[in-house]
N, C-alpha and C. Protein backbone atom coordinates (compact mmCIF):
# COMPACT_ATOMS: atom_id res chain seq x y z
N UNK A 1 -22.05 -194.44 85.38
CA UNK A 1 -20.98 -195.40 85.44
C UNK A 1 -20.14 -195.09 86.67
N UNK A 2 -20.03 -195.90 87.44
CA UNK A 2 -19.05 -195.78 88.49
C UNK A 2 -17.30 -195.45 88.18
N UNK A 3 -16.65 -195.31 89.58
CA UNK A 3 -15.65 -194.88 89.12
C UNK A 3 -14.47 -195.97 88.67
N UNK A 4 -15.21 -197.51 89.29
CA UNK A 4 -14.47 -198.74 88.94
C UNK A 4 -14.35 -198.90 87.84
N UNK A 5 -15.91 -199.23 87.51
CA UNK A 5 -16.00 -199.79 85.84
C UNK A 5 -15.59 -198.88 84.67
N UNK A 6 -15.44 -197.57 85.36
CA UNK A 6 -14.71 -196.66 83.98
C UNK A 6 -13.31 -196.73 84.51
N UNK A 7 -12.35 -197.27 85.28
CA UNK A 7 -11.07 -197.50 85.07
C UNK A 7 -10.79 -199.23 84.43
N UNK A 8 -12.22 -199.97 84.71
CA UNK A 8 -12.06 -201.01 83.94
C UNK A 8 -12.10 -200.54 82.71
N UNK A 9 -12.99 -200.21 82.55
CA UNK A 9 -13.02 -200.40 80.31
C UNK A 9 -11.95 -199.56 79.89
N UNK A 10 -11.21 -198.67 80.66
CA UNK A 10 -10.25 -197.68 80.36
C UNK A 10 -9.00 -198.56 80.32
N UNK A 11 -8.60 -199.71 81.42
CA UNK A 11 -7.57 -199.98 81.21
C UNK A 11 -7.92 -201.27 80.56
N UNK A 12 -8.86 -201.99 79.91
CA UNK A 12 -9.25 -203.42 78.91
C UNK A 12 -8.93 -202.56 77.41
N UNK A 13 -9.19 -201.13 77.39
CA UNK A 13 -9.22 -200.55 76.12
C UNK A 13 -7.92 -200.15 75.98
N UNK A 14 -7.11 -199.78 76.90
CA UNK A 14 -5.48 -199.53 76.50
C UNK A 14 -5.09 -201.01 76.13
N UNK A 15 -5.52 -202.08 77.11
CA UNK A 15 -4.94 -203.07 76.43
C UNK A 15 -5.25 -203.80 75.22
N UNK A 16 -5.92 -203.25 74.68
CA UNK A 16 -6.67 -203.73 73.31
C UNK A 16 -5.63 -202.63 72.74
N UNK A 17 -5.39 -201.53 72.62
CA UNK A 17 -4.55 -200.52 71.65
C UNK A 17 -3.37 -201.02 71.61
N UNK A 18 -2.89 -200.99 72.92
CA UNK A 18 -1.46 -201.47 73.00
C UNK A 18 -0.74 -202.95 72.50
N UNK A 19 -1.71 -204.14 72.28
CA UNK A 19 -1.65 -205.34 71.81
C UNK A 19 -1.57 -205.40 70.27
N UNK A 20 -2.25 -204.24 69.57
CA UNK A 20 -2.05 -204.20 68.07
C UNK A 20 -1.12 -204.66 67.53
N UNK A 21 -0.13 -203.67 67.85
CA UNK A 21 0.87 -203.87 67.24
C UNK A 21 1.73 -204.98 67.04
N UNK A 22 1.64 -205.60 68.82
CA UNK A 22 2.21 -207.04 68.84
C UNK A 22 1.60 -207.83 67.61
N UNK A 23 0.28 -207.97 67.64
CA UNK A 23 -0.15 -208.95 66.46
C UNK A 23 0.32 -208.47 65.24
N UNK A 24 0.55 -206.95 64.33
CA UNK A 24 1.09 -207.03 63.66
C UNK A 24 2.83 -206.92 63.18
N UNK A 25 2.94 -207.00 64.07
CA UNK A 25 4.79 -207.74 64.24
C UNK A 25 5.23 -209.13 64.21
N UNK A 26 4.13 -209.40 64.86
CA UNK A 26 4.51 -211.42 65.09
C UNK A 26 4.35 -212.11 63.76
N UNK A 27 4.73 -212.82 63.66
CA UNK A 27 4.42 -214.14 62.30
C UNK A 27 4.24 -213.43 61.09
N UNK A 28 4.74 -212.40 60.67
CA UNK A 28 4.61 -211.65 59.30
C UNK A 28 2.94 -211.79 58.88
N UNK A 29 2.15 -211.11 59.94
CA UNK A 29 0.38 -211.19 59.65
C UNK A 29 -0.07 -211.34 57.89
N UNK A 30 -0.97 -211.98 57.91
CA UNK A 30 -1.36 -211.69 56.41
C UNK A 30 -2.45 -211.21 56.54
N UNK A 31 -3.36 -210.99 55.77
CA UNK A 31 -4.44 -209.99 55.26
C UNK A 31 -6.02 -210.18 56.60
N UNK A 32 -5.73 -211.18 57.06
CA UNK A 32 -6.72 -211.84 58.23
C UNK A 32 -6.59 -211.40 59.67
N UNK A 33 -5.46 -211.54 59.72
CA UNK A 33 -4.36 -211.17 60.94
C UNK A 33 -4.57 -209.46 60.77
N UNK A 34 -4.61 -208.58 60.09
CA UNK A 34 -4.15 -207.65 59.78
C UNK A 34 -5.31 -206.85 59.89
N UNK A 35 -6.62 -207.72 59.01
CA UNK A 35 -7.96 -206.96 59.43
C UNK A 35 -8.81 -207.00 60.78
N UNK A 36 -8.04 -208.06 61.67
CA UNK A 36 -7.91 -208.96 62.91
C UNK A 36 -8.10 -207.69 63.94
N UNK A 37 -6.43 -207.41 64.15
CA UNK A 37 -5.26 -206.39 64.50
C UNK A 37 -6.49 -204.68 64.21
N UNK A 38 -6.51 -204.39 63.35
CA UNK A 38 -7.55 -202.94 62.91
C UNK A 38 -8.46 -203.04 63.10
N UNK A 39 -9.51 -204.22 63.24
CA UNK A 39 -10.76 -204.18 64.04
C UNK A 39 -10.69 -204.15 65.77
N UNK A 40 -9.63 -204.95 66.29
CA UNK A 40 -9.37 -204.62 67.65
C UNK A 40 -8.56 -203.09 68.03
N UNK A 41 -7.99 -202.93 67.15
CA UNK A 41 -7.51 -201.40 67.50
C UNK A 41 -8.72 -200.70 67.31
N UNK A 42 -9.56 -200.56 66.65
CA UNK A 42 -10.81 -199.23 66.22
C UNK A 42 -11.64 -199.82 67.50
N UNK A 43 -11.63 -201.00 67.98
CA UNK A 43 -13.03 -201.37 69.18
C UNK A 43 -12.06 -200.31 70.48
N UNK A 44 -11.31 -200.93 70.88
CA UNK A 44 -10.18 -200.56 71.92
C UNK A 44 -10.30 -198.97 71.96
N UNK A 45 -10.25 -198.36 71.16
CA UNK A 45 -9.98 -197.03 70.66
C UNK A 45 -11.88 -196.33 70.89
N UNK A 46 -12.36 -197.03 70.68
CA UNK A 46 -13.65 -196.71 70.61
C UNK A 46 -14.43 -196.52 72.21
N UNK A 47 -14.03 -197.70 72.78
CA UNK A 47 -14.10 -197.31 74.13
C UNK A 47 -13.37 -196.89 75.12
N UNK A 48 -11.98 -196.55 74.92
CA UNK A 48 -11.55 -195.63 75.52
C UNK A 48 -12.27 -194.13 75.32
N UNK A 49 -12.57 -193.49 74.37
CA UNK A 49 -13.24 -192.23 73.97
C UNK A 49 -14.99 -192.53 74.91
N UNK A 50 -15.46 -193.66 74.92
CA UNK A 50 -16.92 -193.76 75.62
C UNK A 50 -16.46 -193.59 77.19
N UNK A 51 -15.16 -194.34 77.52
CA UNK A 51 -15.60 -194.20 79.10
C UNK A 51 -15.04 -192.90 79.19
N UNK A 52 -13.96 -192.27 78.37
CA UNK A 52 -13.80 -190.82 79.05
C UNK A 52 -14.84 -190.20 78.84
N UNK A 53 -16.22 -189.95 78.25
CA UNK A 53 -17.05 -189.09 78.37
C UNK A 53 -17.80 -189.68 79.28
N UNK A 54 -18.07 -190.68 79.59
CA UNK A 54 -18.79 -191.01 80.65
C UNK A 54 -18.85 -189.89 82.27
N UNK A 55 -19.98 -189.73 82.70
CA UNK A 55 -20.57 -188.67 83.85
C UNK A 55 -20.48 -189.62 85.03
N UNK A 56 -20.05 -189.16 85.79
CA UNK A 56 -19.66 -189.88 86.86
C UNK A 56 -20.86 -190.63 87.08
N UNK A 57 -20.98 -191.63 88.58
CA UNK A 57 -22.32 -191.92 89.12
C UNK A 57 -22.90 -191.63 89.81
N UNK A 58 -21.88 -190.54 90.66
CA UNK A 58 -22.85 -189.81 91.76
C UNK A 58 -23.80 -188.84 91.44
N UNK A 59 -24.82 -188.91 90.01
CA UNK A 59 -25.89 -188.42 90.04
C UNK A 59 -27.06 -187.95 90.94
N UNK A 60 -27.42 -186.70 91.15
CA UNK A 60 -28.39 -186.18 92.15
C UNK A 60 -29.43 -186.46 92.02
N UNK A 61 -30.64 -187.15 92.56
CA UNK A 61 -31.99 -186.67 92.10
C UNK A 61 -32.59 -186.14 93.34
N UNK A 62 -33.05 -184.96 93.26
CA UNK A 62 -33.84 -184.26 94.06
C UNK A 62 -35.21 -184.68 94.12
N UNK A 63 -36.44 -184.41 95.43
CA UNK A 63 -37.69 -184.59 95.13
C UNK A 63 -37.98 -184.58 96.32
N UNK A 64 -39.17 -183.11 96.24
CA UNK A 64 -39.88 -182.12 97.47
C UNK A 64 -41.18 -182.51 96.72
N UNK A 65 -41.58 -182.78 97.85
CA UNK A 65 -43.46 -183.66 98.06
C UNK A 65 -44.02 -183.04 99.50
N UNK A 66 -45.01 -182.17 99.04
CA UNK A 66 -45.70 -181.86 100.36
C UNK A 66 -45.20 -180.90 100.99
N UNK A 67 -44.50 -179.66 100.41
CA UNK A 67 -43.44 -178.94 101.28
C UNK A 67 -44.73 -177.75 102.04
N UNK A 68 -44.29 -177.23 103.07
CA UNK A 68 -44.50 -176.12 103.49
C UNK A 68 -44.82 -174.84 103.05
N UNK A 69 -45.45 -173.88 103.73
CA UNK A 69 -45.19 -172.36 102.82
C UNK A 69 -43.77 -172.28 103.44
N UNK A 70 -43.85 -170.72 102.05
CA UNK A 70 -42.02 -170.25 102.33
C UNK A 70 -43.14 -168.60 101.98
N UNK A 71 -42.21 -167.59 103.00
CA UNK A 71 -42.23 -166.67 103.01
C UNK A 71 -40.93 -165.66 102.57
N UNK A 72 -40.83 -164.72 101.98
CA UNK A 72 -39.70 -164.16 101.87
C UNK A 72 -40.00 -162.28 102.15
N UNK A 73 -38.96 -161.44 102.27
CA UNK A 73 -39.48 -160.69 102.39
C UNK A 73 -37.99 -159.61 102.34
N UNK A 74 -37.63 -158.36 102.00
CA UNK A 74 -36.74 -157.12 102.01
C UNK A 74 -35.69 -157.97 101.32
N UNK A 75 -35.65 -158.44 100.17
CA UNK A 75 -34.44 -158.81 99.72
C UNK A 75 -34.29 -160.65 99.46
N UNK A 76 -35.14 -161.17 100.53
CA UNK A 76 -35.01 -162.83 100.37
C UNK A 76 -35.53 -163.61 99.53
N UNK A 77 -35.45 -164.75 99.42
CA UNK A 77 -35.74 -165.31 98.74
C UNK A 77 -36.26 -166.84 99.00
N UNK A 78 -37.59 -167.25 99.06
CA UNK A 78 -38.44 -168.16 99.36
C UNK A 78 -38.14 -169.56 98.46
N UNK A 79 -38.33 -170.76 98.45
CA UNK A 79 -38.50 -171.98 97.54
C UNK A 79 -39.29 -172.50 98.55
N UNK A 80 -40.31 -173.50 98.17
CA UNK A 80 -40.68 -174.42 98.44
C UNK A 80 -40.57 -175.60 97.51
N UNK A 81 -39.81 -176.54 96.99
CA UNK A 81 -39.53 -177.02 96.21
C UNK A 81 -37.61 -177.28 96.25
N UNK A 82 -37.72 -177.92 95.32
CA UNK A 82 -35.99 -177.78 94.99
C UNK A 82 -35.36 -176.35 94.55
N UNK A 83 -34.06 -176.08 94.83
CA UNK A 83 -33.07 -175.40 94.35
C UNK A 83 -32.23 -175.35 93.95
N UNK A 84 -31.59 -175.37 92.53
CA UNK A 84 -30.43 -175.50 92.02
C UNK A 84 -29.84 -174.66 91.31
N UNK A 85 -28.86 -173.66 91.95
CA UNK A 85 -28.49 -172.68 91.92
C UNK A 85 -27.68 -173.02 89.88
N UNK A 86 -27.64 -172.08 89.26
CA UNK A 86 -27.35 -172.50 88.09
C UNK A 86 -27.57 -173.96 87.41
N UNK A 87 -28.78 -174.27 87.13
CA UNK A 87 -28.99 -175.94 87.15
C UNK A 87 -27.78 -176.90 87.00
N UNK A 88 -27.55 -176.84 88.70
CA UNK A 88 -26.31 -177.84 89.11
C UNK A 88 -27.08 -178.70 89.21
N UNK A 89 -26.47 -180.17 89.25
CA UNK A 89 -27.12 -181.17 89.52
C UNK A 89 -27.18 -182.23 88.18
N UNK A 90 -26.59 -183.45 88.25
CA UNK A 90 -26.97 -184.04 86.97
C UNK A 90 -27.98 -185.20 86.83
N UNK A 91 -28.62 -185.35 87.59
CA UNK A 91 -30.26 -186.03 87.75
C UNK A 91 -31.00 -185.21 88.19
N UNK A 92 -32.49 -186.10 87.80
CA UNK A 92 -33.73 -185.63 87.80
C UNK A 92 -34.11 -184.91 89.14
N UNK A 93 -34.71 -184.17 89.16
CA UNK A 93 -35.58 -183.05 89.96
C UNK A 93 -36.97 -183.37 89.84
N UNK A 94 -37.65 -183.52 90.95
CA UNK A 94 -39.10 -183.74 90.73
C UNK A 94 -40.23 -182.92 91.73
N UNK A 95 -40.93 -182.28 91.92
CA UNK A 95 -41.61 -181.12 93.13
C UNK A 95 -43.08 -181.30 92.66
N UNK A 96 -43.70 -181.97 94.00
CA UNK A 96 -45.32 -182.08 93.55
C UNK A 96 -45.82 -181.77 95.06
N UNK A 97 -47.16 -181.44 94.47
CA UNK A 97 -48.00 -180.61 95.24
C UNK A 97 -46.93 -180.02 96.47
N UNK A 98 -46.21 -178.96 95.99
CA UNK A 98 -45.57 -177.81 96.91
C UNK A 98 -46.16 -177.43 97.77
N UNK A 99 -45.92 -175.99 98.77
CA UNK A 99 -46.68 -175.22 99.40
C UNK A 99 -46.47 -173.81 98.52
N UNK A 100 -47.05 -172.76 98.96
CA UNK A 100 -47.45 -171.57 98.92
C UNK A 100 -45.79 -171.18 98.87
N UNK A 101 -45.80 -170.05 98.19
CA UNK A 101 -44.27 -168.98 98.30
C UNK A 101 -44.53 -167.86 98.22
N UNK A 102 -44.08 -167.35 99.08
CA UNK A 102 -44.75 -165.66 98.87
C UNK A 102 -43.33 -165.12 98.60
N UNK A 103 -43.47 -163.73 98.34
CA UNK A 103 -42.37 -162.51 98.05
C UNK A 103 -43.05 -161.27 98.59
N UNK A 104 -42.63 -160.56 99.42
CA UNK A 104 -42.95 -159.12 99.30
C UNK A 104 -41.60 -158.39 99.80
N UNK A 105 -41.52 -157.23 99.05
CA UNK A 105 -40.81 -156.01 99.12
C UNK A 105 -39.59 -156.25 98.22
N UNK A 106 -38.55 -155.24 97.75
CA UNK A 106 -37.80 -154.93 96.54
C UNK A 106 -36.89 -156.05 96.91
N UNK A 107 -36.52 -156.76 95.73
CA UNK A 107 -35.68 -157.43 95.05
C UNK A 107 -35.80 -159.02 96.02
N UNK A 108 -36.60 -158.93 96.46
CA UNK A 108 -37.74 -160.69 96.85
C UNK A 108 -37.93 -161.59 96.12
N UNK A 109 -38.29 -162.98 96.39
CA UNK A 109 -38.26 -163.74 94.73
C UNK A 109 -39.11 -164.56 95.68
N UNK A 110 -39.97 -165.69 95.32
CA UNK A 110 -40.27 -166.70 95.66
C UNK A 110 -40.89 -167.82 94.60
N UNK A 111 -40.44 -169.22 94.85
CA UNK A 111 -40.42 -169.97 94.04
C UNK A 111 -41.32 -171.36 94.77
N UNK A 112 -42.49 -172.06 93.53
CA UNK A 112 -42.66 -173.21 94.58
C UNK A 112 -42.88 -174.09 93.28
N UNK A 113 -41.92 -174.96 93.64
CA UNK A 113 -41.74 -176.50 92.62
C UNK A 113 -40.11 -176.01 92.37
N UNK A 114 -39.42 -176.40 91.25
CA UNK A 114 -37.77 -176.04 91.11
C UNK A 114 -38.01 -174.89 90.90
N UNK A 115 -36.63 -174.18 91.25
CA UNK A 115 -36.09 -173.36 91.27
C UNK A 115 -34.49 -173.39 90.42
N UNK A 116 -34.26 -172.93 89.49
CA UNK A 116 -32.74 -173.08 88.55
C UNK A 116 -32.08 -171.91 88.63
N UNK A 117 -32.43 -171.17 89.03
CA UNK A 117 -32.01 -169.63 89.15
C UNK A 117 -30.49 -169.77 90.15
């Protein structure tokens, strides 16, 4: 959801909360009016709570096709593929036919397709 349309439904849903009451103040509501009034307050109320959880839209998707070898070596650390350091990122990741990753010597890593580490 973008950052428009979640200040739209955010501010259509305050104005659905905030209008309640008017309807049940005006014309002494009767039982119609009243179940009217509590079905628009619970909708209003309902999507205010959806767009605040809503994830922004600048979703990532990553996607390494065909990569290279990666060499690493005294300490480094190789990917051929994606990297997402603590799986940051809130879209899809995709890594096909990679290249080669090597590692040699202490505390080396090499990775080919994602990497979440």
């Amino acid at each position: 959801m973008t950052q428009g349309w979640k200040i739209t439904v955010i501010a259509l849903a305050a104005v659905g909360i905030v209008t309640t009451p008017l309807i049940w103040l005006l014309d002494s509501p009767g039982a119609g009016a009243l179940a009217g009034a509590s079905i628009q307050a619970a909708v209003g109320i309902a999507a205010l709570v959806w767009a605040l959880f809503q994830h922004p839209g600048n979703r990532t998707e990553d996607t390494a096709v065909r990569t290279g070898t990666a060499r690493a070596s005294g300490g480094g650390r190789a990917t051929t593929g994606v990297k997402r350091p603590q799986g940051r990122g809130s879209g899809s990741a995709r890594a096909e036919k990679t290249g080669n990753a090597t590692a040699t010597g202490d505390d080396s890593s090499a990775t080919s397709g994602i990497d979440y580490s």
